[in-house]
PDB file of N, CA and C in Angstrom:
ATOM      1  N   UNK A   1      24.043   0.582 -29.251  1.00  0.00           N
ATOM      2  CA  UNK A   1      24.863  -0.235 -28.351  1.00  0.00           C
ATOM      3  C   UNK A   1      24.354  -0.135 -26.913  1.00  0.00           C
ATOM      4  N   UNK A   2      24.105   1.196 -26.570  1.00  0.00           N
ATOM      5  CA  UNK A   2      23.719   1.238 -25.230  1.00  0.00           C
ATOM      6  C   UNK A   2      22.429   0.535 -25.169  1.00  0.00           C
ATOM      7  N   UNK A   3      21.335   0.551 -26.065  1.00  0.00           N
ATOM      8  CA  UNK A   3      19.905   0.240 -26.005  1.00  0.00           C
ATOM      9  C   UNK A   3      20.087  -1.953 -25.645  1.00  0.00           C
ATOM     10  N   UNK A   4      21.276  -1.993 -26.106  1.00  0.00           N
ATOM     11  CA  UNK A   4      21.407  -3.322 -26.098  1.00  0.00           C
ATOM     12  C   UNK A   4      21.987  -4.179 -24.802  1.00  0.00           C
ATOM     13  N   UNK A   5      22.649  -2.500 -24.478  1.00  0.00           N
ATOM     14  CA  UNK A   5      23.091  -3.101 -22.803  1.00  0.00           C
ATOM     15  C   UNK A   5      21.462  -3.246 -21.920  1.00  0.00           C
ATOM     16  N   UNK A   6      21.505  -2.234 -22.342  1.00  0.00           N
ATOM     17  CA  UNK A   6      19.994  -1.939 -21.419  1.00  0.00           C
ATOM     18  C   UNK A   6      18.900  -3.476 -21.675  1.00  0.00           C
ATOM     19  N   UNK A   7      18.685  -3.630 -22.504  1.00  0.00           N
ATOM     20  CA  UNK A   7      18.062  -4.710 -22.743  1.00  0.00           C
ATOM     21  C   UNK A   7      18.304  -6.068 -22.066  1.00  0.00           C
ATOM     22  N   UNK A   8      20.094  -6.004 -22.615  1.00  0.00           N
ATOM     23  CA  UNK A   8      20.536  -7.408 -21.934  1.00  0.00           C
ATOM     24  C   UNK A   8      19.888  -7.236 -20.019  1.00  0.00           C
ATOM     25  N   UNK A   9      20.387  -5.931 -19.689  1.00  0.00           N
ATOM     26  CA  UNK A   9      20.273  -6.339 -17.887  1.00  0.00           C
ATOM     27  C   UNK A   9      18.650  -5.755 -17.357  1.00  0.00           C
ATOM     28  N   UNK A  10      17.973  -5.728 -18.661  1.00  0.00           N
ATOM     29  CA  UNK A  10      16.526  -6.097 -18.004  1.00  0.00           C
ATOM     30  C   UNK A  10      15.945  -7.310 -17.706  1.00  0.00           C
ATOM     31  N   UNK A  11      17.025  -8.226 -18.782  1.00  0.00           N
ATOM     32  CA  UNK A  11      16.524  -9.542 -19.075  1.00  0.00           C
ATOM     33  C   UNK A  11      17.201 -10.467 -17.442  1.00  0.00           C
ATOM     34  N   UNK A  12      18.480  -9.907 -17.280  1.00  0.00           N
ATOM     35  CA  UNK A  12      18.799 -10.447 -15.874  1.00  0.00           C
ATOM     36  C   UNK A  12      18.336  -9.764 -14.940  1.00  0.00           C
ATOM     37  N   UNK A  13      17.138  -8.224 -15.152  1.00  0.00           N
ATOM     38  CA  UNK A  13      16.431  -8.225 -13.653  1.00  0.00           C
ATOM     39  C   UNK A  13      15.121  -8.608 -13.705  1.00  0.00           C
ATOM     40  N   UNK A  14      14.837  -9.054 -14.798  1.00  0.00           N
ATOM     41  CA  UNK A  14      13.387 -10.093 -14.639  1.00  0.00           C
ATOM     42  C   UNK A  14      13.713 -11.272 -14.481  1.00  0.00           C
ATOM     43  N   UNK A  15      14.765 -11.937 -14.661  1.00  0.00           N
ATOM     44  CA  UNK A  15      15.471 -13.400 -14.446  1.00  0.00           C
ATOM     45  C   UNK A  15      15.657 -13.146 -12.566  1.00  0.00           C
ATOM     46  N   UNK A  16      16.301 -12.114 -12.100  1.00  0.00           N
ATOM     47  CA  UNK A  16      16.165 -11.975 -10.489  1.00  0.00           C
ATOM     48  C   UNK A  16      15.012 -12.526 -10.054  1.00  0.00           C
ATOM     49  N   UNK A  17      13.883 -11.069 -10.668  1.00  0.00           N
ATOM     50  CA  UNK A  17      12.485 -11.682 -10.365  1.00  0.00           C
ATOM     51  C   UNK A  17      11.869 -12.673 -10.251  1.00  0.00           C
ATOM     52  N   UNK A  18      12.384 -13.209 -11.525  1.00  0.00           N
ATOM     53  CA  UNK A  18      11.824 -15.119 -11.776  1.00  0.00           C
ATOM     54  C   UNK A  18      12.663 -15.773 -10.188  1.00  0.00           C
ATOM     55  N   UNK A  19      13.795 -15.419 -10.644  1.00  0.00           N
ATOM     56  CA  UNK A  19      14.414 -16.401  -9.607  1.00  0.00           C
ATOM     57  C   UNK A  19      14.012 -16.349  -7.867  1.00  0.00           C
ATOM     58  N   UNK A  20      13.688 -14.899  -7.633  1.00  0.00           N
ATOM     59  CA  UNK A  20      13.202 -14.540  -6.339  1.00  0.00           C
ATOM     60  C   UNK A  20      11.700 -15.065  -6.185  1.00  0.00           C
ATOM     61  N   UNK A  21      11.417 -15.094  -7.287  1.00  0.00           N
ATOM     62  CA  UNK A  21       9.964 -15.800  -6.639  1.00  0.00           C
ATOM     63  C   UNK A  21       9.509 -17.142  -6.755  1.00  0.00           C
ATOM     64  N   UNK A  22      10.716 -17.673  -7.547  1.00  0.00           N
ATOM     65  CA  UNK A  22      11.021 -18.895  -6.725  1.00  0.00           C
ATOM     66  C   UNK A  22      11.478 -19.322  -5.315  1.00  0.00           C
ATOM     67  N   UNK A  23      12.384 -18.412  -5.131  1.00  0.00           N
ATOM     68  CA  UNK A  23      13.056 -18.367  -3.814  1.00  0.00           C
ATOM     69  C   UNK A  23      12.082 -17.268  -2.326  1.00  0.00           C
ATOM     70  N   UNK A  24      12.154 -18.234  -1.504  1.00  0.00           N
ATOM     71  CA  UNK A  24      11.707 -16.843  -0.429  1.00  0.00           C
ATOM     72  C   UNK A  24      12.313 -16.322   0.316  1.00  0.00           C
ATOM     73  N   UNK A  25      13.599 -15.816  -0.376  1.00  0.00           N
ATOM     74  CA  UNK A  25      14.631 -15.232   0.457  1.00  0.00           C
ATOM     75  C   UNK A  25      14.751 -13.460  -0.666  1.00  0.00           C
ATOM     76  N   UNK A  26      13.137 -12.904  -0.349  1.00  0.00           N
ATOM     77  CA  UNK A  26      12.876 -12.049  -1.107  1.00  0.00           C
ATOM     78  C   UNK A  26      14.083 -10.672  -1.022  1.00  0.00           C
ATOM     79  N   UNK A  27      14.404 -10.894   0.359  1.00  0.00           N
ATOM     80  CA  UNK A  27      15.213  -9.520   0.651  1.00  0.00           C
ATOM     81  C   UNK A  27      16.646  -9.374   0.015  1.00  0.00           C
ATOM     82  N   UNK A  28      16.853 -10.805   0.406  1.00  0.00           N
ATOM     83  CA  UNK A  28      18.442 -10.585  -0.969  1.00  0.00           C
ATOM     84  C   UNK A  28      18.538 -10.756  -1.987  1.00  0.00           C
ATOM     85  N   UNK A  29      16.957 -10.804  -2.409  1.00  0.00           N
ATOM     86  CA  UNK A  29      16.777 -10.512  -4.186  1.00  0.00           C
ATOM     87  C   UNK A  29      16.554  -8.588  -4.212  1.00  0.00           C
ATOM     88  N   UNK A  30      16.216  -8.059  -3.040  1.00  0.00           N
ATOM     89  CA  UNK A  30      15.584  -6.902  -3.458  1.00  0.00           C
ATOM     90  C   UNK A  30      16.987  -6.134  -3.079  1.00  0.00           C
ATOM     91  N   UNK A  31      18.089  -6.730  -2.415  1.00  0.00           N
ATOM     92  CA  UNK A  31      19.239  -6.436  -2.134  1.00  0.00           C
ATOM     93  C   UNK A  31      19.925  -6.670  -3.572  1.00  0.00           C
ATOM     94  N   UNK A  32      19.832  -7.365  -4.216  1.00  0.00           N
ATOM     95  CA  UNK A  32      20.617  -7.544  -5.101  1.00  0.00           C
ATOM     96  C   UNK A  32      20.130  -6.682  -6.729  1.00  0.00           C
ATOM     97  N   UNK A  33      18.564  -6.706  -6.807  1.00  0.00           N
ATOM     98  CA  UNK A  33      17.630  -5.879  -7.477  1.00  0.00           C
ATOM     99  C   UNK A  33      18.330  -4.437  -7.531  1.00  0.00           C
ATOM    100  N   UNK A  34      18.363  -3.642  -6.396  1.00  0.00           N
ATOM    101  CA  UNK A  34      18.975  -2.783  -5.811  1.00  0.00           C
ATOM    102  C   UNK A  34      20.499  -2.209  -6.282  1.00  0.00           C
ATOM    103  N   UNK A  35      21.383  -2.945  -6.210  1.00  0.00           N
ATOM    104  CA  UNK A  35      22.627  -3.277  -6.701  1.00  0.00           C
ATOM    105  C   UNK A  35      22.874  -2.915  -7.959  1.00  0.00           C
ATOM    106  N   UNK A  36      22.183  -4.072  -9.033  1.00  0.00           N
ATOM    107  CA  UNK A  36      21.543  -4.015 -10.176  1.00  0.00           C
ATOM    108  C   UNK A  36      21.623  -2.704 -10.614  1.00  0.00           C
ATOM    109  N   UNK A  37      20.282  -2.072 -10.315  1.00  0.00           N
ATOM    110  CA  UNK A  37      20.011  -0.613 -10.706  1.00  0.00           C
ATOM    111  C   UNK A  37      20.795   0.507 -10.309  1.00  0.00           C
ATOM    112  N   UNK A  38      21.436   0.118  -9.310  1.00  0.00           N
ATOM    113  CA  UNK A  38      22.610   1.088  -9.028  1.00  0.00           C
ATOM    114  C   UNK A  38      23.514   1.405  -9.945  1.00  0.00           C
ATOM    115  N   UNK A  39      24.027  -0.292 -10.509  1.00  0.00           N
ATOM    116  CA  UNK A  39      25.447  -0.357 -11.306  1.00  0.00           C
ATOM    117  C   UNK A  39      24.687   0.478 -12.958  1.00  0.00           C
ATOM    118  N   UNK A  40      23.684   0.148 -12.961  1.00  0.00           N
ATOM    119  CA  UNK A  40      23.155   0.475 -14.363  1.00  0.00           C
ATOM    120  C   UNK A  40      22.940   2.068 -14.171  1.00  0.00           C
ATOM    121  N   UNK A  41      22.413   2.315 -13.303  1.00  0.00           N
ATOM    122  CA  UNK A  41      22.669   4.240 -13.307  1.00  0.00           C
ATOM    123  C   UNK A  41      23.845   4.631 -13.076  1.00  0.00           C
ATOM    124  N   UNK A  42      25.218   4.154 -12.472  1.00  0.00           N
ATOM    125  CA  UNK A  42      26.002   4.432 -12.701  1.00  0.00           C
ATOM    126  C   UNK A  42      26.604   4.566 -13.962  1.00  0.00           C
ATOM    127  N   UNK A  43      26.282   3.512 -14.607  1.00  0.00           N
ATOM    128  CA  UNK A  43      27.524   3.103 -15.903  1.00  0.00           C
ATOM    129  C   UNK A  43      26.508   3.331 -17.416  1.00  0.00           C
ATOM    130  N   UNK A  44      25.165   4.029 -17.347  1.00  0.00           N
ATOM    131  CA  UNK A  44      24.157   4.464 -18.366  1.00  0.00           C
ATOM    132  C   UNK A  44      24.227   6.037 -17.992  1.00  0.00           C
TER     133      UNK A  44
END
């Protein structure tokens, strides 16, 4: 179950990625990147 969380929110921090490098508003992707990995070391 956990391996599946993990999976799902890699897939939305390479979707960030995608989306940030579409966008050049790199810093509030790396702000939000950030966030991300926070909530996931918190709650893993």
């Amino acid at each position: 179950m956990i391996e599946r969380i993990e999976f799902n929110l890699k897939i939305v921090e390479y979707g960030f990625w995608i989306f940030c490098g579409l966008n050049e508003s790199s810093l509030v992707c790396l702000f939000l990147v950030d966030l991300i990995h926070q909530f996931v070391s918190y709650y893993l």
